[in-house]
Protein backbone atom coordinates (compact mmCIF):
# COMPACT_ATOMS: atom_id res chain seq x y z
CA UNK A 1 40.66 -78.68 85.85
CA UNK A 2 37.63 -77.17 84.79
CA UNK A 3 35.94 -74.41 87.16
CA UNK A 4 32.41 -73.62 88.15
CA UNK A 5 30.50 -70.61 87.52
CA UNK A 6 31.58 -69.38 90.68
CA UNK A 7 35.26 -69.34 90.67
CA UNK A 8 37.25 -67.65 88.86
CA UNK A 9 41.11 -68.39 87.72
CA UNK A 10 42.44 -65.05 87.91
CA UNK A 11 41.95 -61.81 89.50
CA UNK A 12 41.36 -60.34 86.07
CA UNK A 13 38.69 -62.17 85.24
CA UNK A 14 35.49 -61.11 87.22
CA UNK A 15 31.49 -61.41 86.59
CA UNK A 16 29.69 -58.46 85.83
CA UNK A 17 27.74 -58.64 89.06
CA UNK A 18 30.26 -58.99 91.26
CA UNK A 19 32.76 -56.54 89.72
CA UNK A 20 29.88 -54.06 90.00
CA UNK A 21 28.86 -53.97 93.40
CA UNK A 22 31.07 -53.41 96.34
CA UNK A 23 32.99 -57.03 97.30
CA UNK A 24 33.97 -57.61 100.89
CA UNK A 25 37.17 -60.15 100.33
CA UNK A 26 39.11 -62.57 102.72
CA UNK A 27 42.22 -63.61 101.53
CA UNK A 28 44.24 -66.70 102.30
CA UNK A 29 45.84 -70.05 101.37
CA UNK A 30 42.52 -71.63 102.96
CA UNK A 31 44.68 -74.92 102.95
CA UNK A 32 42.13 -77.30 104.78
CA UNK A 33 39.61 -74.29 105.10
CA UNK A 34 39.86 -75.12 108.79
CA UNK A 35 38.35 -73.67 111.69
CA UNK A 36 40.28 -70.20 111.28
CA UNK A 37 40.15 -70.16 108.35
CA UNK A 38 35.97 -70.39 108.86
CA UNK A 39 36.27 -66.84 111.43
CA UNK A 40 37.57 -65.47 108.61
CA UNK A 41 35.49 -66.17 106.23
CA UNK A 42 31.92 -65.95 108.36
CA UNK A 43 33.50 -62.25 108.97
CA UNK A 44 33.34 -61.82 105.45
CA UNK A 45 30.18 -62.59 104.82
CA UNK A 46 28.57 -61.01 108.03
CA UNK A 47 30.24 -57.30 106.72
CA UNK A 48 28.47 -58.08 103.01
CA UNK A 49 25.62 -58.58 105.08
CA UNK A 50 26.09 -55.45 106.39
CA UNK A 51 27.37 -52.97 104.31
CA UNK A 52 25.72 -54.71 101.15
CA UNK A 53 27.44 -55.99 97.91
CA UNK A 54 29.44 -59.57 97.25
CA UNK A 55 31.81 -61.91 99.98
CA UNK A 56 34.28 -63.16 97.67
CA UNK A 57 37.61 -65.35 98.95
CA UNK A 58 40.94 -64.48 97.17
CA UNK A 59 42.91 -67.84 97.61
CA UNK A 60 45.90 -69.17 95.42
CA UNK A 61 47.64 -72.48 94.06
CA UNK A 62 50.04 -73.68 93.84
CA UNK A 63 51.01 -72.95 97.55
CA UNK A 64 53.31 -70.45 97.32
CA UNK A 65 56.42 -72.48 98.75
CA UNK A 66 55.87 -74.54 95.42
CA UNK A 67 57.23 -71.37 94.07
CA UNK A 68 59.49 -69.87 96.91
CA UNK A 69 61.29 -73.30 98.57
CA UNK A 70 59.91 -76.07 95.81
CA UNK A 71 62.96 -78.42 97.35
CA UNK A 72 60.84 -78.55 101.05
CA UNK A 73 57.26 -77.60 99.24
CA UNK A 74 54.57 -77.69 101.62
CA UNK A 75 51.89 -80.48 100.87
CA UNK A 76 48.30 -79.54 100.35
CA UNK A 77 45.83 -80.81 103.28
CA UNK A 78 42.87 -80.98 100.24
CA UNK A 79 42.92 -81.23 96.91
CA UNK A 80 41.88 -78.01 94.65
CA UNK A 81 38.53 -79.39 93.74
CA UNK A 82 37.70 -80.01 97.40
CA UNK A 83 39.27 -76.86 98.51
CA UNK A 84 36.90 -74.92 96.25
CA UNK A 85 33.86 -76.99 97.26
CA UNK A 86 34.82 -76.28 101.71
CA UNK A 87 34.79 -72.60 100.32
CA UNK A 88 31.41 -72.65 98.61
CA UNK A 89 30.23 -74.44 101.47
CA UNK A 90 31.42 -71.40 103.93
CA UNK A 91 28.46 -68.98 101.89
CA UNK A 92 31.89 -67.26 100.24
CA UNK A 93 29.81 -66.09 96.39
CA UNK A 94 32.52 -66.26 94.24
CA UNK A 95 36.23 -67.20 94.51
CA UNK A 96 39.07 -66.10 92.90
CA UNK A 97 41.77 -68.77 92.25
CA UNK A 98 44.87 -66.22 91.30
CA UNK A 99 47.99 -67.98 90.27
CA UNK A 100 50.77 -67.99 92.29
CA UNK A 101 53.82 -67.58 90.35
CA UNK A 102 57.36 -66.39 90.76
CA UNK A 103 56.43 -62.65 89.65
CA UNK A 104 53.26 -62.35 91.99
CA UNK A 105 55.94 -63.41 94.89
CA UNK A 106 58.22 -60.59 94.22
CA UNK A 107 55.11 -57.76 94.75
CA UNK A 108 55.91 -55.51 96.96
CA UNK A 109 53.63 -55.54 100.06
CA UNK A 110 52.87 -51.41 100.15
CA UNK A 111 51.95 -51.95 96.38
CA UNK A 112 49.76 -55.30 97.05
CA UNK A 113 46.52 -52.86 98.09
CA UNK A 114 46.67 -50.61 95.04
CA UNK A 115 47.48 -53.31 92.81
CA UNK A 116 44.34 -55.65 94.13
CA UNK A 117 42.13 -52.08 93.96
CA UNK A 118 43.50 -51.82 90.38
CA UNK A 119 41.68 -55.50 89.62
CA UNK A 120 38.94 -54.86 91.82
CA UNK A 121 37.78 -51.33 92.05
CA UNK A 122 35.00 -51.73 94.30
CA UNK A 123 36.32 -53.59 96.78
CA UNK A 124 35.65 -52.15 100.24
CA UNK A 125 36.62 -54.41 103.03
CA UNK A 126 39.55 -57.46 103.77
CA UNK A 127 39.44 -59.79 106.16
CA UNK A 128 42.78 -61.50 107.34
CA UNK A 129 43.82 -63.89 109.45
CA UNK A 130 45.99 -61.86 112.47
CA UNK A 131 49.10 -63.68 111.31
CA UNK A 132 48.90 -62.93 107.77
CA UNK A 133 51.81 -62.64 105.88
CA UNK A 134 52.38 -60.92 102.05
CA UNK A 135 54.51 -59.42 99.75
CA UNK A 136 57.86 -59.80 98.65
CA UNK A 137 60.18 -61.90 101.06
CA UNK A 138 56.95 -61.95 103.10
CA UNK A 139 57.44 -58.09 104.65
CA UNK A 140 53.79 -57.34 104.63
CA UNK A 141 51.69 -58.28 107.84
CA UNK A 142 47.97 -57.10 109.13
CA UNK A 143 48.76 -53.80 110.50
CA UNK A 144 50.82 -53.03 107.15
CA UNK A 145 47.85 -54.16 104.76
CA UNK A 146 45.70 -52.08 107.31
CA UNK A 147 47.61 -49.28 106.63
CA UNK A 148 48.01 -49.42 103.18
CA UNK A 149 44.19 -50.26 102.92
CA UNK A 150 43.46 -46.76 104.31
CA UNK A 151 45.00 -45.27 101.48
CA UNK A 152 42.93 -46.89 99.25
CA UNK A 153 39.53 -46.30 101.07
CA UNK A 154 39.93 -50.17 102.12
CA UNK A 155 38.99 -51.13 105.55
CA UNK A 156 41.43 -53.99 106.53
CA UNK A 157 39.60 -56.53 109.58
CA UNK A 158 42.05 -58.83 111.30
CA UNK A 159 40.71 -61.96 112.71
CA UNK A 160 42.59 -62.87 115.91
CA UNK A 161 43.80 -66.18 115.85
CA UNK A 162 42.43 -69.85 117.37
CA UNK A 163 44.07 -71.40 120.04
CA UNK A 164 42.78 -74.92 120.59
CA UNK A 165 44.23 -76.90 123.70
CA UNK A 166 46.53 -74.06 124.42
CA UNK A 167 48.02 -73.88 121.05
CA UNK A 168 47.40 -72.02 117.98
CA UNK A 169 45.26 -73.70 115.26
CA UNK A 170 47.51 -74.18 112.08
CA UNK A 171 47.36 -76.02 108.84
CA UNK A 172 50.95 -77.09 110.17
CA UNK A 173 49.35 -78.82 113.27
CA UNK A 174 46.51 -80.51 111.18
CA UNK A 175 49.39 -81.57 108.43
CA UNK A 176 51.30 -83.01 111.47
CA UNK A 177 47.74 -85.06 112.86
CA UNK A 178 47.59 -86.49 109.49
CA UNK A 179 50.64 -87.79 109.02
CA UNK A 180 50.58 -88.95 112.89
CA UNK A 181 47.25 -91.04 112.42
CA UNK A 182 45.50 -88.77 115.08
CA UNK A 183 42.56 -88.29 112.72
CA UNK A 184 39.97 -87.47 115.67
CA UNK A 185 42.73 -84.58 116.51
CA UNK A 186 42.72 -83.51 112.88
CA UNK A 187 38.98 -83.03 112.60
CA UNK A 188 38.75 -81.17 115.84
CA UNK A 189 41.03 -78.43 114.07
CA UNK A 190 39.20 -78.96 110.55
CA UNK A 191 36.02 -79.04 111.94
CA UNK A 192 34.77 -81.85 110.00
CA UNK A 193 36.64 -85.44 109.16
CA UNK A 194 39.69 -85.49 106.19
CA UNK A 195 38.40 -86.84 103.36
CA UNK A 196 39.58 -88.81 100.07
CA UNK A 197 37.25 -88.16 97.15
CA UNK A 198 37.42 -89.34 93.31
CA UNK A 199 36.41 -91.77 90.76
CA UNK A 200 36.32 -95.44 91.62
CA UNK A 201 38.45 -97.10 89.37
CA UNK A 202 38.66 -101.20 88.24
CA UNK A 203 40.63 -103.45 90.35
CA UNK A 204 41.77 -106.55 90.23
CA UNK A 205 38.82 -107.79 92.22
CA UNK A 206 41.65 -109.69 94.61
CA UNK A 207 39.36 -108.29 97.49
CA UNK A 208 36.51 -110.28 96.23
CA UNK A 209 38.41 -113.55 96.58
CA UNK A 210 39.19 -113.27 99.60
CA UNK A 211 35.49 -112.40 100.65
CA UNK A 212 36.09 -108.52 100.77
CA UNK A 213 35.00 -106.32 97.96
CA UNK A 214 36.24 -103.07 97.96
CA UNK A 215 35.82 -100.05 95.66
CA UNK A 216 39.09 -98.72 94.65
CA UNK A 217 39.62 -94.93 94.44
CA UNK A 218 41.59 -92.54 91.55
CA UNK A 219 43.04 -91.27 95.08
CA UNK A 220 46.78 -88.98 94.52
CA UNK A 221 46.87 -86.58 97.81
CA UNK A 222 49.39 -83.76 98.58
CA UNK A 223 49.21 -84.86 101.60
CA UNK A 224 50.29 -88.31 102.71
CA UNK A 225 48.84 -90.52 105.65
CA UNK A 226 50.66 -93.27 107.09
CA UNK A 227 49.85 -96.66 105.28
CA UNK A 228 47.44 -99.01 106.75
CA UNK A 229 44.11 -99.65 107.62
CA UNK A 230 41.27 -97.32 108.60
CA UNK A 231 38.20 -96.72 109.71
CA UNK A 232 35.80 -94.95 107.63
CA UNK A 233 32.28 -93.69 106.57
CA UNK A 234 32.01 -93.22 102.66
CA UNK A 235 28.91 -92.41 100.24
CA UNK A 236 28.96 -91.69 96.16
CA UNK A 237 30.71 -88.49 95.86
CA UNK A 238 28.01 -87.08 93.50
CA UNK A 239 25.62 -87.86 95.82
CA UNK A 240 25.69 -85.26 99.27
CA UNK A 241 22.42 -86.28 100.77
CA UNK A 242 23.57 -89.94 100.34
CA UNK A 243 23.71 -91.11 103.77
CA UNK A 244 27.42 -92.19 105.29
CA UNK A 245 28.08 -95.70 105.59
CA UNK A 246 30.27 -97.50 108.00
CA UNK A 247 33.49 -98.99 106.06
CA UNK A 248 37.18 -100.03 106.86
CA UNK A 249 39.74 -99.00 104.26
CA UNK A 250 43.42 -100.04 103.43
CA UNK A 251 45.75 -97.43 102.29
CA UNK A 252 48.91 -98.88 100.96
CA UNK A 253 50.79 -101.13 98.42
CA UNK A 254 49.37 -104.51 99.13
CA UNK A 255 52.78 -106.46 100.11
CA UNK A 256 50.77 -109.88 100.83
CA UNK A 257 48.19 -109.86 97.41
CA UNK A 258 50.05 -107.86 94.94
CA UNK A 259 54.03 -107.91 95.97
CA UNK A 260 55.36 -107.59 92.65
CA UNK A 261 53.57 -104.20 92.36
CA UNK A 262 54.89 -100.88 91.77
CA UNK A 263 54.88 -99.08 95.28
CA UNK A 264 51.78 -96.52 94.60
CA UNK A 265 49.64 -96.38 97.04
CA UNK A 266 45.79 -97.01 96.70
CA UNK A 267 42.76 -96.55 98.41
CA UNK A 268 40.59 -99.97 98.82
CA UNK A 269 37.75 -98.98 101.27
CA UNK A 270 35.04 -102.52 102.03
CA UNK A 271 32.05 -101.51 102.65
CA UNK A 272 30.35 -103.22 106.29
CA UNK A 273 27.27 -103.22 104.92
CA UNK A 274 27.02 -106.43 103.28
CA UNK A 275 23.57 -105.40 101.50
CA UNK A 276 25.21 -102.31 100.10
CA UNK A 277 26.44 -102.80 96.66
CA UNK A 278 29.83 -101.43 96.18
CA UNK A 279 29.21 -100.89 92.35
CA UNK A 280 29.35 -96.65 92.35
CA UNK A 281 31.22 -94.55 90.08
CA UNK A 282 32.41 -92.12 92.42
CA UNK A 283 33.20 -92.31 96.07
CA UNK A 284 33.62 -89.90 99.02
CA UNK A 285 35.36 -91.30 102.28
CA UNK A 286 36.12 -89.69 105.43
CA UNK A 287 38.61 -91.06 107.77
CA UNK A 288 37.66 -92.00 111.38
CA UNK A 289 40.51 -93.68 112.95
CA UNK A 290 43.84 -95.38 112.34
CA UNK A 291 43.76 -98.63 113.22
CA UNK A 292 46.96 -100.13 112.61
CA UNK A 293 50.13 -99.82 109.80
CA UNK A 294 50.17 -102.09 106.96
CA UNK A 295 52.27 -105.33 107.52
CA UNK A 296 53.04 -108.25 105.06
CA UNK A 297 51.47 -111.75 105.92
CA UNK A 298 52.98 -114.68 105.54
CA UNK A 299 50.03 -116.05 103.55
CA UNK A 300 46.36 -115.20 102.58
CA UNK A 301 44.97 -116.90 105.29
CA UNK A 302 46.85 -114.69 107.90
CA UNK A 303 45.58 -111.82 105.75
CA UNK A 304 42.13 -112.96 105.84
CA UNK A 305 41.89 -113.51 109.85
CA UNK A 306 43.45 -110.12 110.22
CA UNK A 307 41.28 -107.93 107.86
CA UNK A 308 38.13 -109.96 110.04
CA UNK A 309 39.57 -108.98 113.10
CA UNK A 310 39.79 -104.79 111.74
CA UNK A 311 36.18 -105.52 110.36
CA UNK A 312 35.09 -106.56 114.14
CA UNK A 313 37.18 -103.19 115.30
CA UNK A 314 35.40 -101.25 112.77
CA UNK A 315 32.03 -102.12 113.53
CA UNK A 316 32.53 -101.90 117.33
CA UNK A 317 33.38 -98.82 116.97
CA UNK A 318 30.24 -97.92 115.01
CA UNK A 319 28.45 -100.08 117.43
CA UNK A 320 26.99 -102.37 114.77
């Protein structure tokens, strides 16, 4: 993919004006750039507002268990195009996308502060989350990195940790929501709804015959939902001040319309709306609830009465 001005795809590759002024950095995955992951980032930018000079976010892909257990690889809550856009969103000035490979892994975790000072020579402060882990074989926590900071006139800031209904907040327990269906629980901990976003590609307008239009979306997550039917809001990606519109949305391989077709899931999303047209080029939908798994029918017309009756759920629930 192609980056923005604002992100860069390697630590050694840093603008002028941030590489000359001091840079206040939080590091992390930033997988779902969740509610922790937002204390550590607000820290950030609160001791740049300080102390003066840049708050840049050091974040990597692939996830490093791509690289350390591929065979049980962790799936990505977001893709890396939204990623980057939650952490531009957060007020973080520049990010720097470093590469995870199989050589970064093995760096020592007493080296891993003079080797980041090396690359970034003004860097003053780091902001972690309290269970952050580094280094070869993982050896490196907070206190270590604080430690090591010192050395290198770094001042290392832990952020303690969430706990939300008694429990820590994770990207583990949002991963788990997802795949569960408990979207409301997953947004509580992400601090906003999950989200598909992409192109909207042609169909084979079998929606339209059967009185439902729908705009189908380039959609390829990490991250896999359970198959079925949803409610949604959804609005032209491009467009951010395009208001949300109510919407019901079908995630699966279409075993009543389409059974001869290759099991990929796809992303149909009908907009409730009838006076909306569903002609856009791009398409941004957030997911509001699971409403049931996706079933075969023994005909169309079964099909039909049952997508009416998850229209009628849909718009209850948005009290149209």
């Amino acid at each position: 993919m192609s980056f923005p001005d604002n992100v860069s795809n390697s630590l050694d590759v840093i603008p002028e004006d941030i590489g000359h002024s001091p840079i206040h950095l939080a590091i992390g995955i930033f997988d779902g750039v969740h509610q922790g992951h937002k204390a550590i980032l607000q820290q950030t930018r609160q001791l740049a507002l300080e102390q003066g000079g840049h708050a840049v976010a050091l974040t990597f892909w692939p996830h490093p268990s791509h690289i350390l257990r591929p065979e049980k690889a962790t799936p990505m809550i977001l893709s890396q195009e939204a990623r980057i856009q939650l952490l531009k969103e957060s007020g973080i000035e520049h990010i720097l996308l470093h590469p995870f490979t199989e050589e970064f892994a093995d760096l020592s975790a007493t080296i891993f502060p003079s080797w980041l000072k090396e690359r970034l020579p003004t860097l003053r402060t780091i902001s972690v989350g309290q269970g952050f882990r580094f280094g070869k074989d993982r050896h490196g926590d907070a206190e270590l990195l604080k430690q090591e900071g010192a050395a290198e006139d770094i001042a290392v800031h832990p952020v303690s940790r969430i706990d939300l209904h008694d429990q820590p907040l994770s990207s583990t327990r949002i991963r788990l929501s997802i795949q569960a269906g408990d979207l409301s629980a997953a947004a509580e901990m992400l601090g906003y709804a999950w989200f598909a976003a992409g192109n909207v590609i042609p169909g084979q307008a079998l929606g339209r015959t059967i009185g439902f239009p729908t705009l189908n979306l380039d959609w390829h997550p990490h991250l896999l939902p359970p198959l079925g039917v949803y409610v949604c809001k959804a609005r032209p990606a491009e467009q951010p001040d395009h208001p949300l519109l109510p919407a019901v949305a079908n995630y699966g391989i279409r075993p009543t319309v389409d059974p001869e077709s290759e099991p990929q899931p796809r992303l149909e999303v009908h907009l409730l709306d009838p006076a909306e047209s569903p002609n856009w080029s791009t398409a941004h939908v957030e997911f509001i609830k699971y409403l049931r798994p996706e079933k075969k029918f023994p005909s169309k017309e079964e099909l039909v009465k049952q997508i009416q009756q998850d229209v009628k759920a849909a718009q209850n629930l948005f009290n149209l």
